[in-house]
Protein backbone atom coordinates (compact mmCIF):
# COMPACT_ATOMS: atom_id res chain seq x y z
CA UNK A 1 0.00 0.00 0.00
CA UNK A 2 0.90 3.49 -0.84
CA UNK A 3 1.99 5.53 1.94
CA UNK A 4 1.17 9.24 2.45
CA UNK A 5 1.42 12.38 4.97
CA UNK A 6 -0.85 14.87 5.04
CA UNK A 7 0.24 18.13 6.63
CA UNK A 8 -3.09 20.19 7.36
CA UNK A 9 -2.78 23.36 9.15
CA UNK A 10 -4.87 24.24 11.95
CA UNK A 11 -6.14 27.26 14.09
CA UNK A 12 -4.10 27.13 16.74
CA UNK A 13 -0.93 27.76 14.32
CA UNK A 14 0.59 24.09 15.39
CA UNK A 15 1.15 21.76 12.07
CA UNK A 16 -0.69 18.09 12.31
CA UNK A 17 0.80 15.58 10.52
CA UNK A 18 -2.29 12.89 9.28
CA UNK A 19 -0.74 9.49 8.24
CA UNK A 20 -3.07 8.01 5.53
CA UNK A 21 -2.79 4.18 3.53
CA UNK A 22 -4.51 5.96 0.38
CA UNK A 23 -3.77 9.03 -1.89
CA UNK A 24 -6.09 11.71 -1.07
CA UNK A 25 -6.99 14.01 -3.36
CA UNK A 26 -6.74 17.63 -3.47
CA UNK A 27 -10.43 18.45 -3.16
CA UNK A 28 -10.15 16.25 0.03
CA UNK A 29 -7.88 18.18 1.64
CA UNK A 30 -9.58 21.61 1.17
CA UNK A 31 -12.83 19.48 2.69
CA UNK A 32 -10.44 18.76 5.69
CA UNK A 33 -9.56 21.75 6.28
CA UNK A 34 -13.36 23.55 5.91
CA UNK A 35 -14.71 21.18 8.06
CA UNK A 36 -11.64 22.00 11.08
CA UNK A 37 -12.33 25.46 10.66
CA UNK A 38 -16.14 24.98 10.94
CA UNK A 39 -15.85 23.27 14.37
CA UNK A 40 -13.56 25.55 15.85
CA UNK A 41 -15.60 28.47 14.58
CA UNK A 42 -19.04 27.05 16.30
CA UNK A 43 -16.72 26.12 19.85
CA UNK A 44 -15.53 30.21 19.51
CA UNK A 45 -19.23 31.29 18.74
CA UNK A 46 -20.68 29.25 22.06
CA UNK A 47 -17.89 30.69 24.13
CA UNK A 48 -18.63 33.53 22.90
CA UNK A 49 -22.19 32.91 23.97
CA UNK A 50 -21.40 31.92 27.21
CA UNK A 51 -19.19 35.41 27.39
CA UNK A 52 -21.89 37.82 26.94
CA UNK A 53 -24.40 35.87 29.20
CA UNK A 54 -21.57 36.55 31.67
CA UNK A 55 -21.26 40.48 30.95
CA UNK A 56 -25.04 40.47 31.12
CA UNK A 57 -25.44 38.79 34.25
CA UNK A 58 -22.91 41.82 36.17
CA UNK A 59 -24.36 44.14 34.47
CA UNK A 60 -27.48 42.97 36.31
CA UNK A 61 -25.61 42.41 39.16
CA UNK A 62 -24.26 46.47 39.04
CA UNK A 63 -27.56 47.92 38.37
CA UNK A 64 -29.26 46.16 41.52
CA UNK A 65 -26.00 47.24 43.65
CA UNK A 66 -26.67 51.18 42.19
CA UNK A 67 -29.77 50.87 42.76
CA UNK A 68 -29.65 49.56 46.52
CA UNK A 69 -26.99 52.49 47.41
CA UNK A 70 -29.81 55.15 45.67
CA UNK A 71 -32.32 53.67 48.30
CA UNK A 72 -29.73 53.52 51.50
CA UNK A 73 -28.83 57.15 50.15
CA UNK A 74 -32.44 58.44 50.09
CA UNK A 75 -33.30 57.50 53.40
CA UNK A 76 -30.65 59.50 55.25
CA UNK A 77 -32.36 62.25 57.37
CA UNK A 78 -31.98 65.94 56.73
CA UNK A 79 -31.77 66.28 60.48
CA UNK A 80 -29.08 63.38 61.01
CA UNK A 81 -26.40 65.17 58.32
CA UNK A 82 -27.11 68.59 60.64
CA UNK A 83 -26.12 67.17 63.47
CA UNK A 84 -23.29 65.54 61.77
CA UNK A 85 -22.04 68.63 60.29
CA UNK A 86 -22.00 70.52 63.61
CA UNK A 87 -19.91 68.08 65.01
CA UNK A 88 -17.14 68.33 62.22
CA UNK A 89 -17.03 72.48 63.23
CA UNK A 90 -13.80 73.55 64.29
CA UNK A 91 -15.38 75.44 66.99
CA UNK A 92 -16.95 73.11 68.70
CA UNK A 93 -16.82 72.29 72.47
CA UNK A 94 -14.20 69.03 73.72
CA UNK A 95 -17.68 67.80 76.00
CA UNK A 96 -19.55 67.99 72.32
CA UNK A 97 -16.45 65.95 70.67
CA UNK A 98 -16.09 63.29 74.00
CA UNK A 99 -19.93 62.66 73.38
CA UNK A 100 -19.94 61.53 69.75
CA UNK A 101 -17.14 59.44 70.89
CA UNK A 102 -18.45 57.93 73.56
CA UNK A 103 -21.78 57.02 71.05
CA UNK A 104 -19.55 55.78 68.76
CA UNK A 105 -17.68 53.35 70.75
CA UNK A 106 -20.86 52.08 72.57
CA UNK A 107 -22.35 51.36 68.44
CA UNK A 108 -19.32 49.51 68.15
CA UNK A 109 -19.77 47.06 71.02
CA UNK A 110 -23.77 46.46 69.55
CA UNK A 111 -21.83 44.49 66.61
CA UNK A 112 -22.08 48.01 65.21
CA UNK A 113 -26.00 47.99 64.54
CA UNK A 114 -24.64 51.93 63.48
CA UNK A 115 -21.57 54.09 63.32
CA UNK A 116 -23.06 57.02 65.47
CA UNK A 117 -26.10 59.10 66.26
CA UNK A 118 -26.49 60.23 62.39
CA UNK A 119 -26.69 56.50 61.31
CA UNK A 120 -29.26 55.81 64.28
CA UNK A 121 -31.53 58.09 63.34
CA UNK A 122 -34.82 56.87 60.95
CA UNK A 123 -37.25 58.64 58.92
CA UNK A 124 -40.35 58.62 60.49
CA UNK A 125 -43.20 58.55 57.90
CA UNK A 126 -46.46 59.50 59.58
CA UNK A 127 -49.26 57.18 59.64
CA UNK A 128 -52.29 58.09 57.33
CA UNK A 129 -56.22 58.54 59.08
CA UNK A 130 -57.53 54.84 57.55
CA UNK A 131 -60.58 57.39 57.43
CA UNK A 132 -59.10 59.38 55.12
CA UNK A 133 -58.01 56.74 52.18
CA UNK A 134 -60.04 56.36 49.76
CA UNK A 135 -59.99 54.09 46.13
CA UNK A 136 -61.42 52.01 43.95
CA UNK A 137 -60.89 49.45 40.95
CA UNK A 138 -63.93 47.99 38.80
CA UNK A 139 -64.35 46.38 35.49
CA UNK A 140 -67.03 45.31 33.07
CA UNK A 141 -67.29 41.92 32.96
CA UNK A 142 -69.57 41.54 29.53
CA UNK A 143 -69.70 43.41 26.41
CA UNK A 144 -71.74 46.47 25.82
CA UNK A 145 -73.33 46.19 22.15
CA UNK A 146 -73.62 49.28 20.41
CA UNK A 147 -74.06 51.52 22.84
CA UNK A 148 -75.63 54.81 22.03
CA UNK A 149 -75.34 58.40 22.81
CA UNK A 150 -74.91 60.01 26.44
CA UNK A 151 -74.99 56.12 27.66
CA UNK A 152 -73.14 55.87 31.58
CA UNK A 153 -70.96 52.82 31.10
CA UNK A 154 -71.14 50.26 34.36
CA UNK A 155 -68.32 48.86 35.70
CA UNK A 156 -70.14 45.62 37.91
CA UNK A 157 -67.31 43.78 38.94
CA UNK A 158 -65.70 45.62 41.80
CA UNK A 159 -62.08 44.22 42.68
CA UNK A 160 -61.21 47.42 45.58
CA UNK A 161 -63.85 49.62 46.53
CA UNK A 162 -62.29 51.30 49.90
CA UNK A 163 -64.28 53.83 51.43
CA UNK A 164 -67.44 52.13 49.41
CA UNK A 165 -67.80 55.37 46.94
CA UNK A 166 -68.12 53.54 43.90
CA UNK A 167 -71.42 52.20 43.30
CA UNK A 168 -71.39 49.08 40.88
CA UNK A 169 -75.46 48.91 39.95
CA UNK A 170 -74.91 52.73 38.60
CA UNK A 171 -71.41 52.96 37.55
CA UNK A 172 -70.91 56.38 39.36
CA UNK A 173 -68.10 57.17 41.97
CA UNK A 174 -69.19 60.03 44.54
CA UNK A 175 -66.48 61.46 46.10
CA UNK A 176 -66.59 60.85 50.10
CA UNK A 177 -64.45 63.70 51.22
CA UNK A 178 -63.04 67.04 49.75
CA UNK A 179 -59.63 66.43 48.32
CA UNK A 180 -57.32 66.00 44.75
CA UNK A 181 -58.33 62.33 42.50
CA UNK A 182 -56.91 60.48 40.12
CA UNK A 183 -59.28 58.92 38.22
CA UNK A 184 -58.12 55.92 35.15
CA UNK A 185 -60.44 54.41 32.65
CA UNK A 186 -59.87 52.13 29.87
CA UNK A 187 -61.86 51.10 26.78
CA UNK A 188 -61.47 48.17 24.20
CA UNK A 189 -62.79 48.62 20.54
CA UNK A 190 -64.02 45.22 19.30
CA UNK A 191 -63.08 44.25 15.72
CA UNK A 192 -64.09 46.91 13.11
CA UNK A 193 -65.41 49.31 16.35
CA UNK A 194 -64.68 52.65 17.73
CA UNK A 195 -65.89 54.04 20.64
CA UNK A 196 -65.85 57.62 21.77
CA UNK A 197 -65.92 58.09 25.73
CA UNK A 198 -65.74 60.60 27.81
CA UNK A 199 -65.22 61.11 31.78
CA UNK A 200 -67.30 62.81 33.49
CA UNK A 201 -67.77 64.75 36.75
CA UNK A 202 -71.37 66.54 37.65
CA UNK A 203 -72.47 66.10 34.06
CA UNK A 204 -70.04 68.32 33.23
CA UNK A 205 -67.26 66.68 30.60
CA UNK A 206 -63.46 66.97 32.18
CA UNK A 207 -61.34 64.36 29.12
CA UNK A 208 -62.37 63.08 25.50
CA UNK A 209 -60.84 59.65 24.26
CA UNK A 210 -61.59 57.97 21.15
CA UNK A 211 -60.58 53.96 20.88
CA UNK A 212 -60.54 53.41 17.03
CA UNK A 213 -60.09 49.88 14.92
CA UNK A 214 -63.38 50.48 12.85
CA UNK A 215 -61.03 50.37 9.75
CA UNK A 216 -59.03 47.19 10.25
CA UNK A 217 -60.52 43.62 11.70
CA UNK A 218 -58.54 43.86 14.78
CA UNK A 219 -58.88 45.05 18.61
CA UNK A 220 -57.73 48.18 19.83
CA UNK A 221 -57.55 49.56 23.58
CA UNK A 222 -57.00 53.30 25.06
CA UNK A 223 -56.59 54.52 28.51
CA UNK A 224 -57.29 57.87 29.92
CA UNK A 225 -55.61 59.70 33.30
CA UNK A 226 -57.01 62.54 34.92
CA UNK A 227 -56.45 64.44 38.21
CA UNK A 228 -59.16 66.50 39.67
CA UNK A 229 -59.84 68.71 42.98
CA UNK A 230 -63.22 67.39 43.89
CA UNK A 231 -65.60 68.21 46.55
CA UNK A 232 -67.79 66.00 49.40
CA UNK A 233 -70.73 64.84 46.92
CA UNK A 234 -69.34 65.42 43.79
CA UNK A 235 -70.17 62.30 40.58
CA UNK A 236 -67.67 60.92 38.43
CA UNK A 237 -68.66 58.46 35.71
CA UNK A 238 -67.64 57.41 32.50
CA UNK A 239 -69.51 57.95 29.61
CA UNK A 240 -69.98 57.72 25.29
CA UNK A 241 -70.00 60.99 23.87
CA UNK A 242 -73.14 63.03 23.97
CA UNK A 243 -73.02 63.91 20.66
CA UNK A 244 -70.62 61.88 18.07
CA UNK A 245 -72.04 58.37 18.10
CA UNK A 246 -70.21 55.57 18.62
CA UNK A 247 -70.06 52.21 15.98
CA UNK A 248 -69.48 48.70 16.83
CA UNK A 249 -69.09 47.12 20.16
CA UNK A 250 -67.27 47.52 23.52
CA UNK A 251 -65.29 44.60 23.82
CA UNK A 252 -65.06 42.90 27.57
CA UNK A 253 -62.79 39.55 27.38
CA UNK A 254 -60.85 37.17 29.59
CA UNK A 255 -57.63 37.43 27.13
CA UNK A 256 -58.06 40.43 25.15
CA UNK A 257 -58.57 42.89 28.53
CA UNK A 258 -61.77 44.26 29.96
CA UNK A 259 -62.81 47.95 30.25
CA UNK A 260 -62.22 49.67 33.42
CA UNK A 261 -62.64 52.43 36.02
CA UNK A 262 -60.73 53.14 38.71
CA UNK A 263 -59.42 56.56 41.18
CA UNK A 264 -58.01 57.00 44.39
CA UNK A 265 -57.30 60.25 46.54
CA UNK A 266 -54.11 61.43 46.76
């Protein structure tokens, strides 16, 4: 048998010597050497993979970390840095400077629960009435076919209704208590639908939105944010527009979203 060497050259710069029993053609070869490349070029392009799910991962890992020191930052208290700063003067009495000391060391001892008097101290964030809160979240839970003009949509299906202002059989929030509102509401066009709505407060108008996909076969959703100062006894609804009449359907689904209404006092 015919003996041969083939010398094939390879990535890593290092020449292979192949001992083969047959002649091997040219067109061989250059086969041989595609295929080489091809493998080390898919092992480069998975650890190249793996790489960047590395650099992701600490980027992660970096933005949680800022993020944490933004938080530890925020909660320092205006008061705390004061005193702080008074202590640093230059002017300040020895009986001052053998206090913070003394607090110091006696932090230290607590398996340093904190540095000094400035670390100790907490934000206190006052407790609000329960009285005074006040929201609410509903949704329709069926759709509302064609409606017409100056028609009060009703949101039945009450998931938070706290200080019991919103009435589901009517659809109409009345405010409990003088104060600022934000009031939400969404609407969903079915297919080949729009629907003009309006909110509404003491049949007065306060925001327009129109939910359009009359031109396409498709489904199309708005939502609308207001803030209002209201008074005790004031009614806020949700309505279609007194005067340009909506076509099609409201759509209310599982999957596709349901229409809503929903506010809360600030």
């Amino acid at each position: 048998m015919q003996k041969c060497f083939l010398i094939s050259l390879v990535f890593s710069g290092i020449l292979e010597f192949v001992k083969c029993d047959t002649p091997i053609s040219t067109d061989q070869i250059e086969k041989l050497i595609v295929k080489r490349f091809e493998e080390m070029i898919k092992n480069y392009d998975n650890k190249i993979v793996l790489l960047e799910e590395k650099v992701h991962s600490q980027q992660e890992k970096i933005k949680n970390l800022e993020l944490n020191c933004i938080d530890k930052m925020s909660n320092n208290d205006e008061e705390g840095r004061k005193d702080f700063r008074k202590y640093r003067e230059p002017n300040h009495s020895r009986d001052d400077h053998n206090e913070v000391m003394s607090n110091t060391r006696s932090h230290g001892k607590s398996e340093q629960k904190s540095v000094n008097n400035f670390e100790a101290r907490k934000r206190i964030v006052p407790v609000p009435d329960s009285s005074s809160i006040v929201a609410f979240c509903a949704y329709m839970s069926s759709k509302e076919i064609s409606p017409s003009l100056h028609h009060v949509f009703v949101f039945d299906v009450v998931k938070t209704n706290i200080g019991s202002a919103y009435n589901r059989n009517s659809g109409i929030f009345t405010v409990p208590m003088d104060g600022t509102y934000v009031f939400t509401w969404s609407v969903f066009s079915d297919f080949n639908s729009y629907i003009t709505s309006q909110i509404v407060i003491n049949s007065q108008a306060f925001a327009n939105m129109i939910t359009d996909s009359e031109e396409i076969r498709d489904i199309h959703s708005t939502t609308g944010v207001i803030v209002a100062a209201l008074n005790h006894g004031d009614l806020v609804y949700v309505r279609t527009h007194p005067t340009d009449l909506s076509h099609g359907n409201v759509l209310s689904h599982s999957v596709y979203g349901r229409p809503s209404f929903s506010g809360w006092k600030l």
